[in-house]
N, C-alpha and C. Protein backbone atom coordinates (compact mmCIF):
# COMPACT_ATOMS: atom_id res chain seq x y z
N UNK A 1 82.54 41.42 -24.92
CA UNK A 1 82.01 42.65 -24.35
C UNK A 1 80.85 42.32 -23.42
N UNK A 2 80.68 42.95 -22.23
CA UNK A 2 79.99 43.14 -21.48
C UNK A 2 78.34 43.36 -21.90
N UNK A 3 77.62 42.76 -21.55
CA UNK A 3 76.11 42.59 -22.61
C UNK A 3 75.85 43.76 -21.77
N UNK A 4 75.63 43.68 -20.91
CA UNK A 4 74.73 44.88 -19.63
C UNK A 4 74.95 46.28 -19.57
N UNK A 5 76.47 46.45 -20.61
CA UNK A 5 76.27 47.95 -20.87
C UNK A 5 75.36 48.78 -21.02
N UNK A 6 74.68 48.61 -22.24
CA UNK A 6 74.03 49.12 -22.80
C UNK A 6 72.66 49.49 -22.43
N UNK A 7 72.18 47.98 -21.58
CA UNK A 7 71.10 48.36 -20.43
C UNK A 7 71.39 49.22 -18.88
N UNK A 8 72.98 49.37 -18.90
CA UNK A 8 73.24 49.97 -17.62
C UNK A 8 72.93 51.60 -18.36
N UNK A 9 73.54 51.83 -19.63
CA UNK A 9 73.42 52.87 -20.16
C UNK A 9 71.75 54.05 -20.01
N UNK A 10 71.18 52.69 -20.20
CA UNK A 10 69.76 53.09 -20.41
C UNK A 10 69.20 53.32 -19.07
N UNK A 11 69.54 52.73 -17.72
CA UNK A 11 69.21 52.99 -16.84
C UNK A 11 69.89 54.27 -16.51
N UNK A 12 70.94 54.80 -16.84
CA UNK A 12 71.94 56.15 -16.31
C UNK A 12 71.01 56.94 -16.70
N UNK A 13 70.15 57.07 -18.04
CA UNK A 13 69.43 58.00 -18.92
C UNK A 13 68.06 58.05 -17.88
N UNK A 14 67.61 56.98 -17.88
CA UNK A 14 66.67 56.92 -17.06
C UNK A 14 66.41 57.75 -15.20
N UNK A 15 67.82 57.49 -14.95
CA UNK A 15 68.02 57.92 -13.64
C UNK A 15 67.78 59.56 -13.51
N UNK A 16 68.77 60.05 -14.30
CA UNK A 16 68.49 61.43 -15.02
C UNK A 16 67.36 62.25 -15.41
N UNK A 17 66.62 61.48 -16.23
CA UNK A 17 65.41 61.70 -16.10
C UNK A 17 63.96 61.83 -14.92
N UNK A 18 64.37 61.09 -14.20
CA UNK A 18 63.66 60.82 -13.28
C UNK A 18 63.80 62.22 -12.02
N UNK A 19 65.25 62.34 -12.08
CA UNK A 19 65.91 63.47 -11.59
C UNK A 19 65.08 65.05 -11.77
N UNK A 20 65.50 65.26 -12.94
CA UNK A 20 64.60 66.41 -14.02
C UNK A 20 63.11 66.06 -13.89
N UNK A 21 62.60 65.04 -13.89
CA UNK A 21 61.17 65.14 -13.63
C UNK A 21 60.53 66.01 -12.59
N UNK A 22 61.49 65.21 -11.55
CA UNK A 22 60.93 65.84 -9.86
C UNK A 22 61.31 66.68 -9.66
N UNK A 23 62.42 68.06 -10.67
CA UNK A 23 62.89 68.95 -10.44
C UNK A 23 63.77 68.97 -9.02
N UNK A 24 64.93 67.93 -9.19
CA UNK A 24 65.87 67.79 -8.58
C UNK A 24 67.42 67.70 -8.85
N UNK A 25 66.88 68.07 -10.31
CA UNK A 25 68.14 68.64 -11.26
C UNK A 25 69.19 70.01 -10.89
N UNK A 26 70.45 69.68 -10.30
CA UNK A 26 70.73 71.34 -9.98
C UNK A 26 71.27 72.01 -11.40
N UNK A 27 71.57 73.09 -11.41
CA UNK A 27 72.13 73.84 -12.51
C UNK A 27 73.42 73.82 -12.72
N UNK A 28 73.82 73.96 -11.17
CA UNK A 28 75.28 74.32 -11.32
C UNK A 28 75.83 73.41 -9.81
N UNK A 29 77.31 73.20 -10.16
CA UNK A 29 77.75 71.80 -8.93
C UNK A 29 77.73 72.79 -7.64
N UNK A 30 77.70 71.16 -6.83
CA UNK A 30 78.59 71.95 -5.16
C UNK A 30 79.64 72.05 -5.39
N UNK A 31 80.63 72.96 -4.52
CA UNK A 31 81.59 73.38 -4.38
C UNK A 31 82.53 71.85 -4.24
N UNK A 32 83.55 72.11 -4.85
CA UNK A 32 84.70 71.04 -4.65
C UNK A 32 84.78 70.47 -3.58
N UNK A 33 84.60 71.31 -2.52
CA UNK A 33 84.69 70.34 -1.25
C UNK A 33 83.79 69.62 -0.62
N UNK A 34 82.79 69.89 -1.14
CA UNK A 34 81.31 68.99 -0.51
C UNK A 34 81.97 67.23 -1.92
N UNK A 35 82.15 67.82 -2.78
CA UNK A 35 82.15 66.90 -3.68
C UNK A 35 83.64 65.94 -3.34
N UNK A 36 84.34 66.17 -2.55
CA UNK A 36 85.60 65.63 -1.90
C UNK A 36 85.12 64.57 -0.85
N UNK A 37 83.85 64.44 -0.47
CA UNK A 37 83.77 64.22 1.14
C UNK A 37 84.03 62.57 0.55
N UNK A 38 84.97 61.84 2.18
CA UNK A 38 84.94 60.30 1.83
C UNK A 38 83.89 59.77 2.22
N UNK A 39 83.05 60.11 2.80
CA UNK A 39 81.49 59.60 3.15
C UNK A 39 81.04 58.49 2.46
N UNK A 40 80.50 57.88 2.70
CA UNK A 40 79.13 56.85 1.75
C UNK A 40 78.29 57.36 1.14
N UNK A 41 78.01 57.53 -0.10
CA UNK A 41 77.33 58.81 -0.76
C UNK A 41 77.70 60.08 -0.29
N UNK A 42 78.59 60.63 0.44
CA UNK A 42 78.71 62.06 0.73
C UNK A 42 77.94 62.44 1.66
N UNK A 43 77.07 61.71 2.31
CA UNK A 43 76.09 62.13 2.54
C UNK A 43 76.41 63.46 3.89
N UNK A 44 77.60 63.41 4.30
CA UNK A 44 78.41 64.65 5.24
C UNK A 44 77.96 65.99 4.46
N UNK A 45 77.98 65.97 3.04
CA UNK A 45 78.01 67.07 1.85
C UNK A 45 77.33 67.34 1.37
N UNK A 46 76.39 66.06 0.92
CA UNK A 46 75.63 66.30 -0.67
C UNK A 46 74.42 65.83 0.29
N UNK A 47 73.31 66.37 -1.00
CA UNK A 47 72.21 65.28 -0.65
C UNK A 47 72.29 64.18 -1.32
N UNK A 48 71.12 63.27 -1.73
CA UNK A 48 70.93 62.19 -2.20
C UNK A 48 71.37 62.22 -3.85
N UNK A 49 70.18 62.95 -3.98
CA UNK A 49 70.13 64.18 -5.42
C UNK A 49 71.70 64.43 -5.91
N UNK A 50 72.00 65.12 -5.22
CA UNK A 50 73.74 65.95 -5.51
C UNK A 50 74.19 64.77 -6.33
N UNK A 51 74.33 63.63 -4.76
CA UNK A 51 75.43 62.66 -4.86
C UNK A 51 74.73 61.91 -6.24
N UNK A 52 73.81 61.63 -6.51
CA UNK A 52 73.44 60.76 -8.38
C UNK A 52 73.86 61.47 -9.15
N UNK A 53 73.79 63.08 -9.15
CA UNK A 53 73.75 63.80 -10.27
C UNK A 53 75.46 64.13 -10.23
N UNK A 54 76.31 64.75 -9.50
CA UNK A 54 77.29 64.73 -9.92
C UNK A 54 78.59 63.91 -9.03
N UNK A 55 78.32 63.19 -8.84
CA UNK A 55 79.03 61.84 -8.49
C UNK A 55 78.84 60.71 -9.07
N UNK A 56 77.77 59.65 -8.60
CA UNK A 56 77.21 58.77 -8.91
C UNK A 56 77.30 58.77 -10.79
N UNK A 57 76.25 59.30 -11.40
CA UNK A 57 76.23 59.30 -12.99
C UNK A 57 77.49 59.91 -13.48
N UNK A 58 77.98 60.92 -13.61
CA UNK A 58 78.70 61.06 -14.34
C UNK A 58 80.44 60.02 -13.95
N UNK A 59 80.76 59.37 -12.89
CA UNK A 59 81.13 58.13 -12.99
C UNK A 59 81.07 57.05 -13.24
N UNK A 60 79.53 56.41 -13.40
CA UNK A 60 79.15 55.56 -14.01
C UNK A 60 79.60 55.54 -16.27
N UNK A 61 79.01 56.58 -15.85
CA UNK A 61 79.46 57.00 -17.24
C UNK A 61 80.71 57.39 -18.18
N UNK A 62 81.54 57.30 -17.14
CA UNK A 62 83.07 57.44 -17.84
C UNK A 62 83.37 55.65 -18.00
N UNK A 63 83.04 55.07 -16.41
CA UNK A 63 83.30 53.77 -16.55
C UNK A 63 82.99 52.55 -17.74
N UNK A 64 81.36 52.91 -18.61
CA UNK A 64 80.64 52.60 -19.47
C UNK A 64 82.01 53.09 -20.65
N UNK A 65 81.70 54.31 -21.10
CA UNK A 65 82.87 54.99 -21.58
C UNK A 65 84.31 54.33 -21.84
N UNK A 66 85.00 54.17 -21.08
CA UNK A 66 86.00 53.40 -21.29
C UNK A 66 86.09 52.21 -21.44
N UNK A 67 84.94 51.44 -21.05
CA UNK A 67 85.24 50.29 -20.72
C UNK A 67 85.91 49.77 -19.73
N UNK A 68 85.63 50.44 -18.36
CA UNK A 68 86.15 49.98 -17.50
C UNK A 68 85.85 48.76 -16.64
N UNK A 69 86.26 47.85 -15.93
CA UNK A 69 85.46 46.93 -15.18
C UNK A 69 84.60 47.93 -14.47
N UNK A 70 83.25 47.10 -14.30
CA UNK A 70 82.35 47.50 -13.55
C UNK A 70 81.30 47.18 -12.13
N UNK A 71 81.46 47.96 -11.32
CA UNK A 71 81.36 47.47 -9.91
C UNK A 71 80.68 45.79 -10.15
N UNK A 72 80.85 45.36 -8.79
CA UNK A 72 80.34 43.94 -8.86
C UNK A 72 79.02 43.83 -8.14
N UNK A 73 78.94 44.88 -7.29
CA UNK A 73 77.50 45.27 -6.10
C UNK A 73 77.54 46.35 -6.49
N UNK A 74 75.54 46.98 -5.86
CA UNK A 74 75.59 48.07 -6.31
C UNK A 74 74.22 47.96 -4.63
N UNK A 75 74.49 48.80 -3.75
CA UNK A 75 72.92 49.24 -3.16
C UNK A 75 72.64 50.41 -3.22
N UNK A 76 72.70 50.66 -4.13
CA UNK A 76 72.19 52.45 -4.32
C UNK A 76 70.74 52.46 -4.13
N UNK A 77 69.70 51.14 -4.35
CA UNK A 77 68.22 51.13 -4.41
C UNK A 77 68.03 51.62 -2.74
N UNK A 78 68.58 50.51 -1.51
CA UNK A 78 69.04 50.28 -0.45
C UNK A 78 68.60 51.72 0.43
N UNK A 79 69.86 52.49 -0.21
CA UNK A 79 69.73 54.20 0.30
C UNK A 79 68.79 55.00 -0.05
N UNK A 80 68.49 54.86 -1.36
CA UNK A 80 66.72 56.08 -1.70
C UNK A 80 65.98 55.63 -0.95
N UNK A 81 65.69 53.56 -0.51
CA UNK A 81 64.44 53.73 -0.10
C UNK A 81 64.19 54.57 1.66
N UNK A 82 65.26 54.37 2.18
CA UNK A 82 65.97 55.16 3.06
C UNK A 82 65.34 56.91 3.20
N UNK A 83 66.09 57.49 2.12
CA UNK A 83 66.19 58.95 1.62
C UNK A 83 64.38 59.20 1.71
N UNK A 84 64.05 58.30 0.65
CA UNK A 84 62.46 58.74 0.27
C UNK A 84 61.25 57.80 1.01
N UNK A 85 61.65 57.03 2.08
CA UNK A 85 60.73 56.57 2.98
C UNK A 85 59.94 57.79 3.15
N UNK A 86 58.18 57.31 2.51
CA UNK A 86 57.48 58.61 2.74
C UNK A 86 56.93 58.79 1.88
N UNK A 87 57.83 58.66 0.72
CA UNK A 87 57.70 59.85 -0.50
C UNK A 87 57.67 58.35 -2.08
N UNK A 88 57.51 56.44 -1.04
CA UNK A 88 57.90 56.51 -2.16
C UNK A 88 56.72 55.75 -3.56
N UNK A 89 55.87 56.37 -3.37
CA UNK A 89 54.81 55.97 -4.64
C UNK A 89 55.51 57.78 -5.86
N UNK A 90 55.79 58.60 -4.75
CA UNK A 90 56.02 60.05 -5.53
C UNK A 90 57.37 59.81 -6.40
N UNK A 91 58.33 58.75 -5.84
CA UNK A 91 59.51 58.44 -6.22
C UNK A 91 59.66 57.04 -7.12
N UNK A 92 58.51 56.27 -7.44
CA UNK A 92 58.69 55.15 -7.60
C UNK A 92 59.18 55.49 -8.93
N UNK A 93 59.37 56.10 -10.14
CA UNK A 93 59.70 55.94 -11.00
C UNK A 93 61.48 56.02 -10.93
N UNK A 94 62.14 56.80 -10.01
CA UNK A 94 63.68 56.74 -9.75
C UNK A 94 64.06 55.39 -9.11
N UNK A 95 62.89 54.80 -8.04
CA UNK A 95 63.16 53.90 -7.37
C UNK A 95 63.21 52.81 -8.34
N UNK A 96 62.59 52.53 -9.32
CA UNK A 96 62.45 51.54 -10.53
C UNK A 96 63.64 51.56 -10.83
N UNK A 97 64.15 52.52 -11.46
CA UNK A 97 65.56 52.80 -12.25
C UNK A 97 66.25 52.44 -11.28
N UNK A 98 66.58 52.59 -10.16
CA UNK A 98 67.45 52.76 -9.30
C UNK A 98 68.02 50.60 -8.91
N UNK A 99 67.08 50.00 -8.76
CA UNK A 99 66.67 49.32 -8.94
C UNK A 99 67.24 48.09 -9.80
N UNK A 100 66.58 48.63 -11.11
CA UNK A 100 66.82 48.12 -12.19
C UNK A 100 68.77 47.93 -12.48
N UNK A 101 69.29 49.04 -11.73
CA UNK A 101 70.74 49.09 -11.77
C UNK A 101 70.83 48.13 -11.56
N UNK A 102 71.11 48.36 -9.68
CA UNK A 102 71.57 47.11 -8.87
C UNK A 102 71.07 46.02 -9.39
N UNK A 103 69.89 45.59 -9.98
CA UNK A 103 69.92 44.03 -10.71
C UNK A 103 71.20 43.64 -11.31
N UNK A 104 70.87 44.80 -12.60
CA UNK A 104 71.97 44.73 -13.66
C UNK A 104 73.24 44.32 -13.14
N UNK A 105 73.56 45.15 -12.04
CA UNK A 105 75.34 44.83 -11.68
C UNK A 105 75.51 43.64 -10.81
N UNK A 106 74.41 43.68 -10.00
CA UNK A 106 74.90 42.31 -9.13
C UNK A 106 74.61 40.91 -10.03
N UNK A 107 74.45 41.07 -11.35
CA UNK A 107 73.66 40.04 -12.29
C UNK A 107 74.95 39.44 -12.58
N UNK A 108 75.86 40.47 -12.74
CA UNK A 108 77.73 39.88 -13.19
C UNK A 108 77.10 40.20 -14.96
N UNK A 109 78.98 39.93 -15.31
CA UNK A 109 78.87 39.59 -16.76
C UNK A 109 78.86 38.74 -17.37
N UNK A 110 77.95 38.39 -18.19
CA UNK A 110 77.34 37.56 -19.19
C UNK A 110 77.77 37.15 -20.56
């Protein structure tokens, strides 16, 4: 078994959190078709936000879930610093997590 689950796990929780902190949590999804877009993050559709909260995590989390292989790269850090150029001492706690992923996955399995 894959050692890094469990720390990828903890970073998903983390991400989430970080989310809900800054009150960037939505309530309820975008419409199916923003959530369709083939974009790179969506970004045609979603915001940044959208695309972690109902794209990004809750795929990560089926993948964990099943046990699926799991990406081999990850620059999701790459794009926030992007998104939150500006903002990011206000963001550093997502940017940590965010972060902390892409270690994890580009680390391989162990």
């Amino acid at each position: 078994m894959d050692c890094r689950i469990a720390e990828l796990a903890d970073q998903l929780l983390l991400i989430e959190r970080e989310l809900r902190v800054h009150d960037l949590w939505a309530s309820s999804p975008p419409d199916a078709q923003a959530l369709a877009s083939q974009e790179p993050f969506c970004v045609d559709t979603l915001s940044f936000e959208q695309w972690l909260q109902w794209i990004f995590l809750p795929r990560m989390k089926t993948i964990l879930e099943r046990g699926e292989a799991l990406p081999t790269v990850s620059g999701i850090l790459a794009m926030a610093e992007v998104v939150y150029r500006g903002r990011s001492q206000q963001m550093a706690g997502l940017l940590r997590a965010l972060e902390t992923f892409d270690v994890l996955i580009s680390r391989g399995e162990e």
